[in-house]
PDB file of N, CA and C in Angstrom:
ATOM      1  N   UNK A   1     111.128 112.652 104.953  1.00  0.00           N
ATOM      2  CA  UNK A   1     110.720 113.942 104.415  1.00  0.00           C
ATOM      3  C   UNK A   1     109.213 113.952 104.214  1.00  0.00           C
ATOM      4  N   UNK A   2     108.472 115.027 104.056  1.00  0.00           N
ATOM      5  CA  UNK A   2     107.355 115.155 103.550  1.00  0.00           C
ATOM      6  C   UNK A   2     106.129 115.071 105.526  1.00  0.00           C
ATOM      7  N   UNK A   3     105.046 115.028 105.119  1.00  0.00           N
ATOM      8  CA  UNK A   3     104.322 114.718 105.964  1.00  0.00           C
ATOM      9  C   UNK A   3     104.246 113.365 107.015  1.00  0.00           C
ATOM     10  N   UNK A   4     103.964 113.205 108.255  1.00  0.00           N
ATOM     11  CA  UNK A   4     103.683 111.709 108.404  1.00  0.00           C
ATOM     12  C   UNK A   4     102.750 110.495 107.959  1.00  0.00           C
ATOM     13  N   UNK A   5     102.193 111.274 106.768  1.00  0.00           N
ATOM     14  CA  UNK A   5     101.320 110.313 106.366  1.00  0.00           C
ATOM     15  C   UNK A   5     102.142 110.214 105.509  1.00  0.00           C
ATOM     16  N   UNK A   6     102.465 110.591 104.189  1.00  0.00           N
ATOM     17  CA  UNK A   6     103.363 110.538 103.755  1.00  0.00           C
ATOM     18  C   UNK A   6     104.597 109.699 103.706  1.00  0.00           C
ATOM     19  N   UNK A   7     105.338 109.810 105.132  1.00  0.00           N
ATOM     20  CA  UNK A   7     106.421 109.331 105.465  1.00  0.00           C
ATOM     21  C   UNK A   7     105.885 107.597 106.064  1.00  0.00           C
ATOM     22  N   UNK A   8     104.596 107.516 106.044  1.00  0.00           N
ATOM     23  CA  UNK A   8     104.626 106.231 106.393  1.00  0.00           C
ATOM     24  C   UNK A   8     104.448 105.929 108.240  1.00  0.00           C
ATOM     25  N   UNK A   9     104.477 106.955 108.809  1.00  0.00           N
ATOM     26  CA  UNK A   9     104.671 106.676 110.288  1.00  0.00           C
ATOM     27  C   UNK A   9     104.040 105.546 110.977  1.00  0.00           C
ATOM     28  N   UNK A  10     102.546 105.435 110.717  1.00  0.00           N
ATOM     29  CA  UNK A  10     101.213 104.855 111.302  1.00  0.00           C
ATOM     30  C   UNK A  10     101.860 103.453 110.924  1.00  0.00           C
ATOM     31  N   UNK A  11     102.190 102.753 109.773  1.00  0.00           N
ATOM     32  CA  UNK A  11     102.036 101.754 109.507  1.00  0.00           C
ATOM     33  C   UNK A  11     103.670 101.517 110.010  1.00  0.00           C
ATOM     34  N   UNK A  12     104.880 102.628 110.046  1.00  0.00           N
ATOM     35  CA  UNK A  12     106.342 101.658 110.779  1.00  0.00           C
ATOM     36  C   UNK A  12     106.429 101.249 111.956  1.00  0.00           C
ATOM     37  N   UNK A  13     105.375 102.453 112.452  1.00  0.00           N
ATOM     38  CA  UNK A  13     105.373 102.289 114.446  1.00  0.00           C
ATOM     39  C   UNK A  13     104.187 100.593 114.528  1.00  0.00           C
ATOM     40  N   UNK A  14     103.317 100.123 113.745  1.00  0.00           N
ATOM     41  CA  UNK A  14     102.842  99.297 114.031  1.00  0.00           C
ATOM     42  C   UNK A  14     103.858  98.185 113.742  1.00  0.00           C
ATOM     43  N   UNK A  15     104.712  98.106 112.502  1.00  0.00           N
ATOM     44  CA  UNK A  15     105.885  97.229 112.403  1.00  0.00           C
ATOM     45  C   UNK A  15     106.542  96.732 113.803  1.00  0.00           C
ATOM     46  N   UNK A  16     106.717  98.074 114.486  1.00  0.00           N
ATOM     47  CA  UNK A  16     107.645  98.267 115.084  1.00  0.00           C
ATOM     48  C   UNK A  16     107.479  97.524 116.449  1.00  0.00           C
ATOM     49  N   UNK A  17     105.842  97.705 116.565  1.00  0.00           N
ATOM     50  CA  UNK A  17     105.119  97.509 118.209  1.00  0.00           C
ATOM     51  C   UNK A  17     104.949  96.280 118.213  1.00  0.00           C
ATOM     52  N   UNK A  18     104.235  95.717 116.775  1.00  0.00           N
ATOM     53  CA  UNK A  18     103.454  94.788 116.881  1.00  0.00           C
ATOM     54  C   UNK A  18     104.090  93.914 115.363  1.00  0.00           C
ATOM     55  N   UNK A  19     105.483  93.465 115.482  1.00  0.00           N
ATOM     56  CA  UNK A  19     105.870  92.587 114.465  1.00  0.00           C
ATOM     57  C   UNK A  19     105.180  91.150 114.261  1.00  0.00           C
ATOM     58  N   UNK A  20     105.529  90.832 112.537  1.00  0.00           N
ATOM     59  CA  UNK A  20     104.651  89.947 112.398  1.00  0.00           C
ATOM     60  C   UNK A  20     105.438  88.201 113.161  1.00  0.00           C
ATOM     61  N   UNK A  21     104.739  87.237 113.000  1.00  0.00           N
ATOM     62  CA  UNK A  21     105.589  86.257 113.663  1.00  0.00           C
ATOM     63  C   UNK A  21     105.048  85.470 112.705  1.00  0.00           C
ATOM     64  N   UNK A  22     106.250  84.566 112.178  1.00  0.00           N
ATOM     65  CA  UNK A  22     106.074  83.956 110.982  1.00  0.00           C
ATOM     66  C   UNK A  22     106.307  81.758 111.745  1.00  0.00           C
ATOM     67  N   UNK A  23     105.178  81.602 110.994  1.00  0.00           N
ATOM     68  CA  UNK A  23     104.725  80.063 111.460  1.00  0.00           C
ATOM     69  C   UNK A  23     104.846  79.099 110.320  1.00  0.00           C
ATOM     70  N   UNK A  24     105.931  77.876 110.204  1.00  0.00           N
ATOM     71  CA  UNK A  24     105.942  77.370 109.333  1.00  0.00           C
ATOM     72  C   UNK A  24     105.011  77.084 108.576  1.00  0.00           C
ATOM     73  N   UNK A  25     104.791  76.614 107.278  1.00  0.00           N
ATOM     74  CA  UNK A  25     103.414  76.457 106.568  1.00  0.00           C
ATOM     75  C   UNK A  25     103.974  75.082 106.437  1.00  0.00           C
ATOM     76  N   UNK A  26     102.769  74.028 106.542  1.00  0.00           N
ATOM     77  CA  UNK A  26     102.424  72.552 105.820  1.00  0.00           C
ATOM     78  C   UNK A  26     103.319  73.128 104.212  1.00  0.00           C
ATOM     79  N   UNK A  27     103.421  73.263 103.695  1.00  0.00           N
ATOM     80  CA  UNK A  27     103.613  73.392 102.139  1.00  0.00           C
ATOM     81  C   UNK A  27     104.384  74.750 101.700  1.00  0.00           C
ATOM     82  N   UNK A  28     106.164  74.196 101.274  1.00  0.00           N
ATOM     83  CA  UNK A  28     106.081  75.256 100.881  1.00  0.00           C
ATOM     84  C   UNK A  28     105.759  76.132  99.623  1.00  0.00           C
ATOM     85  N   UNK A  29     105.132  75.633  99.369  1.00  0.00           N
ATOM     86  CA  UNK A  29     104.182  76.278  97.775  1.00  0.00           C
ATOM     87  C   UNK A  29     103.105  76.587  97.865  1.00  0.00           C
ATOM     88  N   UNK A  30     102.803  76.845  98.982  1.00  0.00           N
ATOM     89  CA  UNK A  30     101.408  77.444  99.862  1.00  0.00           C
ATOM     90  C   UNK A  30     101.351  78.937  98.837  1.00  0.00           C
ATOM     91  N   UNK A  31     100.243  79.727  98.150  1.00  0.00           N
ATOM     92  CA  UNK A  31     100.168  80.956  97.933  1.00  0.00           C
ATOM     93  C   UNK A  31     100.093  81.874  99.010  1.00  0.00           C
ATOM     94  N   UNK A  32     100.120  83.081  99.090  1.00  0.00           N
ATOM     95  CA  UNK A  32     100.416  84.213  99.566  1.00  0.00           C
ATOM     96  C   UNK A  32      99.062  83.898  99.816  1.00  0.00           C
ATOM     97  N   UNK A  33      98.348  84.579 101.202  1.00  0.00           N
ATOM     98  CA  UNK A  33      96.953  84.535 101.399  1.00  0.00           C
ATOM     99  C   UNK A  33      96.745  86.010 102.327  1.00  0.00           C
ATOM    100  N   UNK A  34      96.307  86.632 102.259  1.00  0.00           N
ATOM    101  CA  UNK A  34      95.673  87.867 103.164  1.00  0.00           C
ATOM    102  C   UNK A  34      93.777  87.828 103.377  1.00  0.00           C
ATOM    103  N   UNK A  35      93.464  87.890 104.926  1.00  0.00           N
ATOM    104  CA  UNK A  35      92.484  87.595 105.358  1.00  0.00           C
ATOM    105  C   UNK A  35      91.648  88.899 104.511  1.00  0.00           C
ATOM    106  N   UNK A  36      92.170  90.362 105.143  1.00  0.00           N
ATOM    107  CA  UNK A  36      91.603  91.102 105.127  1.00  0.00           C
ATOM    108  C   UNK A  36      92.516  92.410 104.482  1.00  0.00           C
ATOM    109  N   UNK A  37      92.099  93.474 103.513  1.00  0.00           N
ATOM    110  CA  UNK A  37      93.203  94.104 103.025  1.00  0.00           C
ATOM    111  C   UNK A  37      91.938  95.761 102.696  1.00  0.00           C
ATOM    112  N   UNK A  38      92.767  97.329 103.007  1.00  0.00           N
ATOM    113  CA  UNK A  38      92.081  97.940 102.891  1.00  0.00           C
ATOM    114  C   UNK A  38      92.247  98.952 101.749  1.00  0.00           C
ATOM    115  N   UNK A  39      91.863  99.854 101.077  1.00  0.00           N
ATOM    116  CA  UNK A  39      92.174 100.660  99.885  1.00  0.00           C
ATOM    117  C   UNK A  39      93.143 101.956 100.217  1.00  0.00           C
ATOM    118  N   UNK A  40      92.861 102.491 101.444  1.00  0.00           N
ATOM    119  CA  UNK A  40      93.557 103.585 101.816  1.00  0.00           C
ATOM    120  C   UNK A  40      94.497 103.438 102.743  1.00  0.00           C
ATOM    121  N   UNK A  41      95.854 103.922 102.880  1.00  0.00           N
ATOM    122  CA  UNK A  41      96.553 104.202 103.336  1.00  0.00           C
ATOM    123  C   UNK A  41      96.567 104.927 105.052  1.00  0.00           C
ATOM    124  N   UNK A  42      95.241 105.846 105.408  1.00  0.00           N
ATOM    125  CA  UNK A  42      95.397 106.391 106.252  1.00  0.00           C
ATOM    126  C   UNK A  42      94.362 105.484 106.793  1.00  0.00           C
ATOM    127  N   UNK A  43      93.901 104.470 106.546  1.00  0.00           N
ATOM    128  CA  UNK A  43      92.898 103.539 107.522  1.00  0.00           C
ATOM    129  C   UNK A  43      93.532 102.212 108.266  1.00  0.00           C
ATOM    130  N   UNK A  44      93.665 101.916 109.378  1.00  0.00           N
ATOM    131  CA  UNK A  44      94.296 101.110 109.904  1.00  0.00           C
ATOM    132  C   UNK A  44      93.721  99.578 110.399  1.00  0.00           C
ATOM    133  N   UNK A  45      93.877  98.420 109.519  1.00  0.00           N
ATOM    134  CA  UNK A  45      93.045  97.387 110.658  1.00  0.00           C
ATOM    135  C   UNK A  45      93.563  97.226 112.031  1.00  0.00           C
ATOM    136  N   UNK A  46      92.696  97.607 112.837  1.00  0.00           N
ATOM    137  CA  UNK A  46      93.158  96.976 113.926  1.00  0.00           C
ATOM    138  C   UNK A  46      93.010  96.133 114.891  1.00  0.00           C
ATOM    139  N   UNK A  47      91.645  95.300 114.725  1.00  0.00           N
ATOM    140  CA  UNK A  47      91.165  94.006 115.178  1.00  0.00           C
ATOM    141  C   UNK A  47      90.493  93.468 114.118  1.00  0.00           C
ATOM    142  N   UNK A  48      90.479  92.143 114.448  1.00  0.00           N
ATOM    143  CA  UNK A  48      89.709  91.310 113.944  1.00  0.00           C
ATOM    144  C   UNK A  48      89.427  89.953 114.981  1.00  0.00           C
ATOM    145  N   UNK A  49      88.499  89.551 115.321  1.00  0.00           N
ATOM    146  CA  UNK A  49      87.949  89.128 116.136  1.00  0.00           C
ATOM    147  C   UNK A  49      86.401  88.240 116.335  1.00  0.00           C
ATOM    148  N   UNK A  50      86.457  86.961 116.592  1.00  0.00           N
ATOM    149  CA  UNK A  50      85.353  86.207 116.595  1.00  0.00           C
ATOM    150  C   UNK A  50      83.814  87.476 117.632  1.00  0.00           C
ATOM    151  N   UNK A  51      82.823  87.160 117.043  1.00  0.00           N
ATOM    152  CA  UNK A  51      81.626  87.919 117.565  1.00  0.00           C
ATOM    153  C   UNK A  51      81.893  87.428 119.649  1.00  0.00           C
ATOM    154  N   UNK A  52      81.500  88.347 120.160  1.00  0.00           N
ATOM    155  CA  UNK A  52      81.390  88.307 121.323  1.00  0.00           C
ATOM    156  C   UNK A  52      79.893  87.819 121.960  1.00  0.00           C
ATOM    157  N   UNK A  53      80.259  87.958 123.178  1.00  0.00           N
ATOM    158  CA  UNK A  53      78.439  88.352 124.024  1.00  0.00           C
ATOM    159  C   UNK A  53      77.307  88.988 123.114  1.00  0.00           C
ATOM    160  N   UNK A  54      76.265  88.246 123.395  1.00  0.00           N
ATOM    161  CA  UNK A  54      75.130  88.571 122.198  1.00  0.00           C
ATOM    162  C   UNK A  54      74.826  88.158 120.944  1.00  0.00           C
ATOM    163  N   UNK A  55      76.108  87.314 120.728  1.00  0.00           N
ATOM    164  CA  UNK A  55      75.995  86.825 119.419  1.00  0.00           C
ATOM    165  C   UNK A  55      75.813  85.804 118.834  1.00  0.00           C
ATOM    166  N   UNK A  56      75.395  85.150 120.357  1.00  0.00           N
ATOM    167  CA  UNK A  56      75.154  83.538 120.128  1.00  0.00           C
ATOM    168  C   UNK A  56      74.232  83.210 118.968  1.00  0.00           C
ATOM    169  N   UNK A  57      73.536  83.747 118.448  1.00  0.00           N
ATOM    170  CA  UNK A  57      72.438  82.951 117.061  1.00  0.00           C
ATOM    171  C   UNK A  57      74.086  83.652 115.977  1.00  0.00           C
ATOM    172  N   UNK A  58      74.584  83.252 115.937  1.00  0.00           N
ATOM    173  CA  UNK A  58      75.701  83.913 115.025  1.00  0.00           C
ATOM    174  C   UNK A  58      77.194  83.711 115.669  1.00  0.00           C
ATOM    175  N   UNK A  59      77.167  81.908 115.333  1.00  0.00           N
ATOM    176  CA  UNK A  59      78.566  81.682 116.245  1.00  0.00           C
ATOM    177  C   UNK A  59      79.641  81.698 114.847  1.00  0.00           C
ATOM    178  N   UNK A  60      79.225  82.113 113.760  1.00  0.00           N
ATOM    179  CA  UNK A  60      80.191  82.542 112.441  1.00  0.00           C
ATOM    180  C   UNK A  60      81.221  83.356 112.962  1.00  0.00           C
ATOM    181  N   UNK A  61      80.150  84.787 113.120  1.00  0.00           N
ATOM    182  CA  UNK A  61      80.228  86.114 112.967  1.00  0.00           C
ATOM    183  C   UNK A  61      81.695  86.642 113.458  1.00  0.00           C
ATOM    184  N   UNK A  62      82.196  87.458 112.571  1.00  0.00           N
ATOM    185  CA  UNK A  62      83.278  88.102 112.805  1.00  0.00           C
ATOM    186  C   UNK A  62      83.583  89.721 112.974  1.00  0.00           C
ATOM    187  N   UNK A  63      83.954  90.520 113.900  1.00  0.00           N
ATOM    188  CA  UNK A  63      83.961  91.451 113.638  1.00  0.00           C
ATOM    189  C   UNK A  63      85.162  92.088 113.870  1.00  0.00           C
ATOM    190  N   UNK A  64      85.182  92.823 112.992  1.00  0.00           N
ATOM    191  CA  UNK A  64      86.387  93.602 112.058  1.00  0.00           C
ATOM    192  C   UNK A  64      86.264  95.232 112.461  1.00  0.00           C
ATOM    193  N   UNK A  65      87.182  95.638 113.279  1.00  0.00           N
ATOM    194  CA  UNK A  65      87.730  96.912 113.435  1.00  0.00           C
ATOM    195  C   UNK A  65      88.557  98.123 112.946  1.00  0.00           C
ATOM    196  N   UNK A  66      88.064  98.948 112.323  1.00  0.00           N
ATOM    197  CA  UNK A  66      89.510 100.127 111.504  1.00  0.00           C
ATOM    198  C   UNK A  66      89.095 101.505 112.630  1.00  0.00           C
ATOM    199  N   UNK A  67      90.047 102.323 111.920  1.00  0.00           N
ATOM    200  CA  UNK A  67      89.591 103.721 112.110  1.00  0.00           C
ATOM    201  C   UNK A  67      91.186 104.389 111.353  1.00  0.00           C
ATOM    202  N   UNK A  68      90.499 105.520 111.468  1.00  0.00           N
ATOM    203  CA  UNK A  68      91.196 106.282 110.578  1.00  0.00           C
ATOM    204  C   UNK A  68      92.462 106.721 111.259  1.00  0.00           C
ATOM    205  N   UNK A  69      93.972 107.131 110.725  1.00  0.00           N
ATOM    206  CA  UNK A  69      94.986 107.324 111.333  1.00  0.00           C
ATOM    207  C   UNK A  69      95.578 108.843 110.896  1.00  0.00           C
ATOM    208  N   UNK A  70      94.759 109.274 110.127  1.00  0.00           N
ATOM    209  CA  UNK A  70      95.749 110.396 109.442  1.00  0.00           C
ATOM    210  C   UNK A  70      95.065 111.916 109.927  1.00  0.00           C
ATOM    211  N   UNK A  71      93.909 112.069 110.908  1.00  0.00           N
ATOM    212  CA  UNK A  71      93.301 112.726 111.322  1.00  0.00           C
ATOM    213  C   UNK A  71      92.706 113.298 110.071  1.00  0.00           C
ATOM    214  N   UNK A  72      91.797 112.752 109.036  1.00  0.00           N
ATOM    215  CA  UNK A  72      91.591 113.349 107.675  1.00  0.00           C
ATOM    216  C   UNK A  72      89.674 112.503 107.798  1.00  0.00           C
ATOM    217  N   UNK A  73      89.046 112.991 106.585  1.00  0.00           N
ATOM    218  CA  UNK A  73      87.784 112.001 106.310  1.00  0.00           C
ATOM    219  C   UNK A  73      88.368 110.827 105.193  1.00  0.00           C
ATOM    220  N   UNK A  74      88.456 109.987 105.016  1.00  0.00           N
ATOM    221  CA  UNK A  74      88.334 109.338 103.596  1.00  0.00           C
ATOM    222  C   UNK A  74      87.405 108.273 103.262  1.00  0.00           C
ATOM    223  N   UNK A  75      87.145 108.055 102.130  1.00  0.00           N
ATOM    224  CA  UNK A  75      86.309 106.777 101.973  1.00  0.00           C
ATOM    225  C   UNK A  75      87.280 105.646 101.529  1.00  0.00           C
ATOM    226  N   UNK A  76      87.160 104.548 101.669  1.00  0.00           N
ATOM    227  CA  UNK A  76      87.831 103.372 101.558  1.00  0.00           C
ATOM    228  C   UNK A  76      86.699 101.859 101.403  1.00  0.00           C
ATOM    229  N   UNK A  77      87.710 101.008 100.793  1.00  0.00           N
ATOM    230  CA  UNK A  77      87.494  99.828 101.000  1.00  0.00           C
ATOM    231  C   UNK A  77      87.949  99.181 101.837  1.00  0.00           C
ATOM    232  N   UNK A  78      87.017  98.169 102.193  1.00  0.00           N
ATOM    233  CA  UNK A  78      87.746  96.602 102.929  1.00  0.00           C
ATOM    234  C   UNK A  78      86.747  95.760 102.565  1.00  0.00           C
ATOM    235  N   UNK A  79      88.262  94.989 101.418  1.00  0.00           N
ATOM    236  CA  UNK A  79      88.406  93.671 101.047  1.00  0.00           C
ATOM    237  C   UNK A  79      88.409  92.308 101.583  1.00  0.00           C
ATOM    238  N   UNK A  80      87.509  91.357 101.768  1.00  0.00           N
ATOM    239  CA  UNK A  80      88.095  89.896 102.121  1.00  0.00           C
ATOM    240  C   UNK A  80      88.178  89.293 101.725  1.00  0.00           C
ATOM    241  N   UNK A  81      88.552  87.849 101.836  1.00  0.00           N
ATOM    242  CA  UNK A  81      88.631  86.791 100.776  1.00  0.00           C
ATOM    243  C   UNK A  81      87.758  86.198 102.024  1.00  0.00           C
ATOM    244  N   UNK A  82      86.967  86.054 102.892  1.00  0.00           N
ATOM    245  CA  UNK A  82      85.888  84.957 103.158  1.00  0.00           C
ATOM    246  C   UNK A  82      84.883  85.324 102.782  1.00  0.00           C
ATOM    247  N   UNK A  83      84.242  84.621 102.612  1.00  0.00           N
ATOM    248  CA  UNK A  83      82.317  84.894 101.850  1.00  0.00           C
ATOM    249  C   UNK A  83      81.744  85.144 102.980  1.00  0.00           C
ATOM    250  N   UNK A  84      80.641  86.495 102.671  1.00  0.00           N
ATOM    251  CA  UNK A  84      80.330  87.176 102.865  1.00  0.00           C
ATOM    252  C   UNK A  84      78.216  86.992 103.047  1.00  0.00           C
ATOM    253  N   UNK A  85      77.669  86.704 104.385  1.00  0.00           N
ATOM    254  CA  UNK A  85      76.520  86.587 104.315  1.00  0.00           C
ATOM    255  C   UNK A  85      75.917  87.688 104.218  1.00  0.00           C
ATOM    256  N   UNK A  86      76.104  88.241 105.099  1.00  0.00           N
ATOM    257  CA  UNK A  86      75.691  89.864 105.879  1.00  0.00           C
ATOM    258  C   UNK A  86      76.258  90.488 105.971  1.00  0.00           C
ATOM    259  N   UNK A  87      76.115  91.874 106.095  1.00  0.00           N
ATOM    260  CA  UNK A  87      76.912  93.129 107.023  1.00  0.00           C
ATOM    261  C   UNK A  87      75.930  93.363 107.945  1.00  0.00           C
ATOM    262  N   UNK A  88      76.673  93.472 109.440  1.00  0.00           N
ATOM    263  CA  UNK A  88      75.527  94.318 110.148  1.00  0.00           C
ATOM    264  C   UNK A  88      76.149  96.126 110.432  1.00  0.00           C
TER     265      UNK A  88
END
């Protein structure tokens, strides 16, 4: 019921396409860990990815892909748990 944002669509069809695959852990008393996590609902991660071509002085560098899913503007966060030198 209600809208597809609402109803959740964006995030079941990714369930759906792209399920998660679960890898034993060393420990099972390992905590819950999430790389990367965002504030809004209608923003989607959808890569994340070591720096490419060009980025050789910066063999860290990671870059991180969203965009928006709900055809709307919003502002949002994204959260990580790795430390953080730069933004470019």
């Amino acid at each position: 019921t209600g809208s597809f944002q609402e109803a959740g669509v964006i995030q079941q069809a990714y369930n759906l396409n792209f399920p998660l695959h679960v890898v034993p852990a060393s420990c099972a008393q390992c905590p819950a860990w999430s790389a990367f996590s965002v504030s809004s609902p209608a923003i989607v991660l959808e890569t994340v990815k070591q720096a490419g071509a060009g980025a050789e002085d910066r063999p860290e560098a990671v870059v991180v892909q969203l965009y928006e899913a709900h055809g709307s503007t919003v502002i949002t966060w994204l959260e990580t748990s790795f430390p953080i030198k730069a933004m470019l």
